[in-house]
C-alpha atoms as a PDB file:
ATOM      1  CA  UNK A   1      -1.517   2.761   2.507  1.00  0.00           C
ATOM      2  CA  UNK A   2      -3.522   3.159  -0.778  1.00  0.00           C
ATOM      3  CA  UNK A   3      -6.334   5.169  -1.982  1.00  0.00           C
ATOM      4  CA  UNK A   4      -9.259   2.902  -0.795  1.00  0.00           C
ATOM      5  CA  UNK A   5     -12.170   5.034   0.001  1.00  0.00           C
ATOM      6  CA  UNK A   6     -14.591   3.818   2.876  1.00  0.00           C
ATOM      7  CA  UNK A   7     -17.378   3.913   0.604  1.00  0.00           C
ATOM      8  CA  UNK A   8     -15.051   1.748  -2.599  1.00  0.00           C
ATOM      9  CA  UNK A   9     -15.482  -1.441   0.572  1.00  0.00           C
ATOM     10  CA  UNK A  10     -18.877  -0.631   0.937  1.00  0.00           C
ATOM     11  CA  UNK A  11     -20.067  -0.786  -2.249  1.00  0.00           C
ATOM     12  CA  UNK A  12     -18.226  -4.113  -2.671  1.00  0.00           C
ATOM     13  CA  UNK A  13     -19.589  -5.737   0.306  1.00  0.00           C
ATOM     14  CA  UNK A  14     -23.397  -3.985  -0.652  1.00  0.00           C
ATOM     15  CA  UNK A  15     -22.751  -5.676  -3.951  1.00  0.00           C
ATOM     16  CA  UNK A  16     -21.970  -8.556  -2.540  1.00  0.00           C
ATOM     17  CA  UNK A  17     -24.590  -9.313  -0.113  1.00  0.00           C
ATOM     18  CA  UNK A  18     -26.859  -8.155  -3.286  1.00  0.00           C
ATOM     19  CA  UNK A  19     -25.719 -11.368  -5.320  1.00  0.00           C
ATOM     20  CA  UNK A  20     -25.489 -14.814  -4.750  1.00  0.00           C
ATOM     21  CA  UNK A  21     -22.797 -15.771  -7.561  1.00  0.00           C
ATOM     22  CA  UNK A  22     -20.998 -12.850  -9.547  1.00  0.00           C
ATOM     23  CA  UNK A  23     -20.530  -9.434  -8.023  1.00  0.00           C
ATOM     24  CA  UNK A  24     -20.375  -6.718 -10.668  1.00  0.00           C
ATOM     25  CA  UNK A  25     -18.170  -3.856  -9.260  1.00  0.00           C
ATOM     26  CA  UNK A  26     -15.811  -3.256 -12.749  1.00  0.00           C
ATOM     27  CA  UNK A  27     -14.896  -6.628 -12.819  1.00  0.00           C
ATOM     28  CA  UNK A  28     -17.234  -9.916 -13.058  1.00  0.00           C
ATOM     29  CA  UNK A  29     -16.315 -12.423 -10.168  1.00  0.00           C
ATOM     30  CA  UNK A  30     -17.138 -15.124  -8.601  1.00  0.00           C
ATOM     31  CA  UNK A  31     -18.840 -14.628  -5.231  1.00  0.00           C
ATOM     32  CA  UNK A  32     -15.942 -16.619  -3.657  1.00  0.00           C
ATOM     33  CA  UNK A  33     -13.003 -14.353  -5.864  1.00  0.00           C
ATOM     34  CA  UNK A  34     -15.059 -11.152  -5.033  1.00  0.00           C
ATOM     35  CA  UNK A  35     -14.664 -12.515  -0.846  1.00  0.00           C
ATOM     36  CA  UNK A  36     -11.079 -12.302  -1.085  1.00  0.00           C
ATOM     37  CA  UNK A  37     -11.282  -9.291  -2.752  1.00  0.00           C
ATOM     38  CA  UNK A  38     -13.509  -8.009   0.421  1.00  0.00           C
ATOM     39  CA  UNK A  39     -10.924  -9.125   2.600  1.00  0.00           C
ATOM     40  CA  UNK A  40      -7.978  -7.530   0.819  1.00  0.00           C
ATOM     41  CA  UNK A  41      -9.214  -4.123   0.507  1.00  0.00           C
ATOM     42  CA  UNK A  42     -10.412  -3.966   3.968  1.00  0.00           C
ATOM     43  CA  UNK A  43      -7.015  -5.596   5.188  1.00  0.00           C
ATOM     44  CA  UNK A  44      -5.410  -2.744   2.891  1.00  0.00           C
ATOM     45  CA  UNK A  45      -7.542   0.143   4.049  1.00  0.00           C
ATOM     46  CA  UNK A  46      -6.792  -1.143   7.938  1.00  0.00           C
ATOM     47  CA  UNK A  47      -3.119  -2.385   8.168  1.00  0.00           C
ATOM     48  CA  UNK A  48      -1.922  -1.918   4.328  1.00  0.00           C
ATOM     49  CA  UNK A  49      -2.134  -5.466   3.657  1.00  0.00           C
ATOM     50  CA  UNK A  50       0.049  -6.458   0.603  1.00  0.00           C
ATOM     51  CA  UNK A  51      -0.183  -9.788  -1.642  1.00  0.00           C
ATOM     52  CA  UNK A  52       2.886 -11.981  -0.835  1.00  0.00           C
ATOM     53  CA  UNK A  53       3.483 -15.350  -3.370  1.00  0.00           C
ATOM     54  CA  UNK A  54       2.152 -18.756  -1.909  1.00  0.00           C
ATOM     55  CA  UNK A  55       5.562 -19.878  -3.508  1.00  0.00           C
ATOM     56  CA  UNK A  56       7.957 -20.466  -0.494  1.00  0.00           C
ATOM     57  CA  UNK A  57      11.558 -20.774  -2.529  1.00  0.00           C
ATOM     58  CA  UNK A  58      12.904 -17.892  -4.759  1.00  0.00           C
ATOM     59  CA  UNK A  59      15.501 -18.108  -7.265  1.00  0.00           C
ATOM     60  CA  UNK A  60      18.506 -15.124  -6.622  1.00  0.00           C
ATOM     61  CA  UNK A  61      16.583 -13.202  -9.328  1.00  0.00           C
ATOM     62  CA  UNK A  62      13.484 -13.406  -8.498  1.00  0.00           C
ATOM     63  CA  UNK A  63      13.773 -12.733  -4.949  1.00  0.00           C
ATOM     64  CA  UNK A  64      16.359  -9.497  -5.439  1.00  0.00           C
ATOM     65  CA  UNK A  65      13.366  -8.427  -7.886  1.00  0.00           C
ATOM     66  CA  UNK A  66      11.044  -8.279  -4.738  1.00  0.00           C
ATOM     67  CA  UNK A  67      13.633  -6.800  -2.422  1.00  0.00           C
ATOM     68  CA  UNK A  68      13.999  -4.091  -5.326  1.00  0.00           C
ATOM     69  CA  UNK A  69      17.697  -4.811  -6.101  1.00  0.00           C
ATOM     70  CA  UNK A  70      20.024  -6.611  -8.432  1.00  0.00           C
ATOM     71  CA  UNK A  71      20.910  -9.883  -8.001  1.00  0.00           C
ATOM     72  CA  UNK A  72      25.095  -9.315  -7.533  1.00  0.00           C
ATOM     73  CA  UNK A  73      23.756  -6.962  -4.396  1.00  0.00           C
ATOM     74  CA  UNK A  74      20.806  -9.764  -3.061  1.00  0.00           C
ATOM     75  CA  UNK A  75      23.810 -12.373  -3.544  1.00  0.00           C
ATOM     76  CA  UNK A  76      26.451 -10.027  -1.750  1.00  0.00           C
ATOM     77  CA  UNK A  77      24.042  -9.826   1.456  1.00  0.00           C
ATOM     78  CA  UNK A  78      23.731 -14.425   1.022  1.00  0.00           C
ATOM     79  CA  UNK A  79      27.411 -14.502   1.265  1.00  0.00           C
ATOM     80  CA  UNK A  80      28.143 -11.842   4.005  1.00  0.00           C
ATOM     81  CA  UNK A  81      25.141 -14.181   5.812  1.00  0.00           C
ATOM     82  CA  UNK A  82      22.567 -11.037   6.003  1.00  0.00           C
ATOM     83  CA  UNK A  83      19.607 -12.568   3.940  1.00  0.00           C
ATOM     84  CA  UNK A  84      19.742 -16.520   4.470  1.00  0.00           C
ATOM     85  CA  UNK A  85      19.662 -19.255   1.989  1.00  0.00           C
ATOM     86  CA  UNK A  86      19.049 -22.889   1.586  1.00  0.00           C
ATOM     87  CA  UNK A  87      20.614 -25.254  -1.092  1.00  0.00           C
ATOM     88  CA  UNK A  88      18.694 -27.030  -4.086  1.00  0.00           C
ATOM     89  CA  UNK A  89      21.426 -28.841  -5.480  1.00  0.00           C
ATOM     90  CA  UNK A  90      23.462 -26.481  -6.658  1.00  0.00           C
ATOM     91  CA  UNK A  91      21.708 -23.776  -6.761  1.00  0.00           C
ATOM     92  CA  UNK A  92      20.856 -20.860  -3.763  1.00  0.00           C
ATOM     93  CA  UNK A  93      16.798 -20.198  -3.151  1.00  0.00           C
ATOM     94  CA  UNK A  94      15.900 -17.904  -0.859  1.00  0.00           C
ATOM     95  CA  UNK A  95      13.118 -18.573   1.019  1.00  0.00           C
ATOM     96  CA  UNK A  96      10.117 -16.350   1.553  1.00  0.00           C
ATOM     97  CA  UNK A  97      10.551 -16.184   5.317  1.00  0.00           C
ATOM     98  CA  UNK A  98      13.909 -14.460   4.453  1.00  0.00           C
ATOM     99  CA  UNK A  99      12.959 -12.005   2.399  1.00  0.00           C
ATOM    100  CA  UNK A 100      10.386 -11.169   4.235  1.00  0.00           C
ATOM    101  CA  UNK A 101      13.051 -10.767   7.251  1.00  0.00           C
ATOM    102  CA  UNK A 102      14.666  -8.502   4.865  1.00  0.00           C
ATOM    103  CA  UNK A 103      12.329  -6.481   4.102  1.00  0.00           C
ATOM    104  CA  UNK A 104      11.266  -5.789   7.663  1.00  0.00           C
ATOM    105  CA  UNK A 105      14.921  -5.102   8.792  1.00  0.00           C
ATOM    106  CA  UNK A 106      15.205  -2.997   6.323  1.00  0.00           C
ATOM    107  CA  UNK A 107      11.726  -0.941   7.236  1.00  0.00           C
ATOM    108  CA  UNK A 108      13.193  -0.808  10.887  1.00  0.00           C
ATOM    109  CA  UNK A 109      16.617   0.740  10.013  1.00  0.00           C
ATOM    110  CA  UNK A 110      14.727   3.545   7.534  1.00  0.00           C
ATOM    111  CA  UNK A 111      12.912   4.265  10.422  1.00  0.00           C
ATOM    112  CA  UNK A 112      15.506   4.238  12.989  1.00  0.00           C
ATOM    113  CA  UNK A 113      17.604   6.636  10.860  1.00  0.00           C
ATOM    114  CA  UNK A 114      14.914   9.232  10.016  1.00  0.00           C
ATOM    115  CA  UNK A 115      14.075   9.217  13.515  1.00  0.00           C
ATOM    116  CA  UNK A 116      17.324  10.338  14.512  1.00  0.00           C
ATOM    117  CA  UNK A 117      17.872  12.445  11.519  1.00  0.00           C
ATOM    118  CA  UNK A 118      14.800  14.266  12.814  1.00  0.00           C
ATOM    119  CA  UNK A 119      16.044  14.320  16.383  1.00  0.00           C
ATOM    120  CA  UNK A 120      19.544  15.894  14.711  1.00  0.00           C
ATOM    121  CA  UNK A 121      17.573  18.337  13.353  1.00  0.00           C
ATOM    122  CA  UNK A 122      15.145  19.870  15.942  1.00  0.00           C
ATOM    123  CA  UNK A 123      19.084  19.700  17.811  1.00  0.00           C
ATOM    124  CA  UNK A 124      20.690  22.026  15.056  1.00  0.00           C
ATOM    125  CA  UNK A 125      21.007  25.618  16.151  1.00  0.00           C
ATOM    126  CA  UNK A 126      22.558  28.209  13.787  1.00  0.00           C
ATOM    127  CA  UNK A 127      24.189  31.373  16.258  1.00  0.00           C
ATOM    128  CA  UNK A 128      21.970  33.737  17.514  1.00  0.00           C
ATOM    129  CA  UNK A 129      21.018  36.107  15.302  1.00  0.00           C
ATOM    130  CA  UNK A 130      22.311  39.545  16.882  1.00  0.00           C
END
């Protein structure tokens, strides 16, 4: 999660219910900009929220860009079938959804792995010390 204070939503939303058009926090917004601004910090400060693209297909690029990879990796995982694909002629796009399904995967095995490195390590036991 991020650094958003309590009080950094509070002023926003005092500041909002202040003004009826533009909210002046460090940016000028419009009321209905500075809303979804509301919502996202207090969606980040709850369940760290993140911003994901309305856009729904990715080129190779752009999605191994948001998976944090290169592209002859992200298009090694599309041909071994790990991170689905649909055709646009003949190109490969990879849908949101799948990235997303990626992504979450992904979180699961980190976790998974420093679960059991932890359980490994409360097992270790040098020799007793004589």
């Amino acid at each position: 999660m991020s650094e958003i204070l309590p009080d950094d939503i509070e002023a926003l939303r005092d500041a909002l219910e202040a003004s009826p058009d533009e909210v002046t926090v460090t940016l000028n917004l419009t009321r209905r900009s500075a809303e979804k601004v509301l919502e996202l910090l207090e969606a980040e400060h709850s369940t760290g929220a993140v911003v994901v693209p309305v856009k729904d297909l990715f080129t190779s690029t752009e999605a191994a860009t948001m998976l944090g990879m290169s592209r002859p990796t992200l298009m090694k995982l599309v041909d071994a079938g790990t991170v689905e694909h649909v055709r646009v002629g003949s190109h490969r796009r990879i849908p949101m959804r799948s990235i997303a399904k990626y992504q979450r995967e992904r979180q699961r095995e980190h976790e998974e792995a420093a679960t059991a490195l932890d359980e490994f390590h409360s097992n270790i036991s040098f020799g007793d010390p004589q």
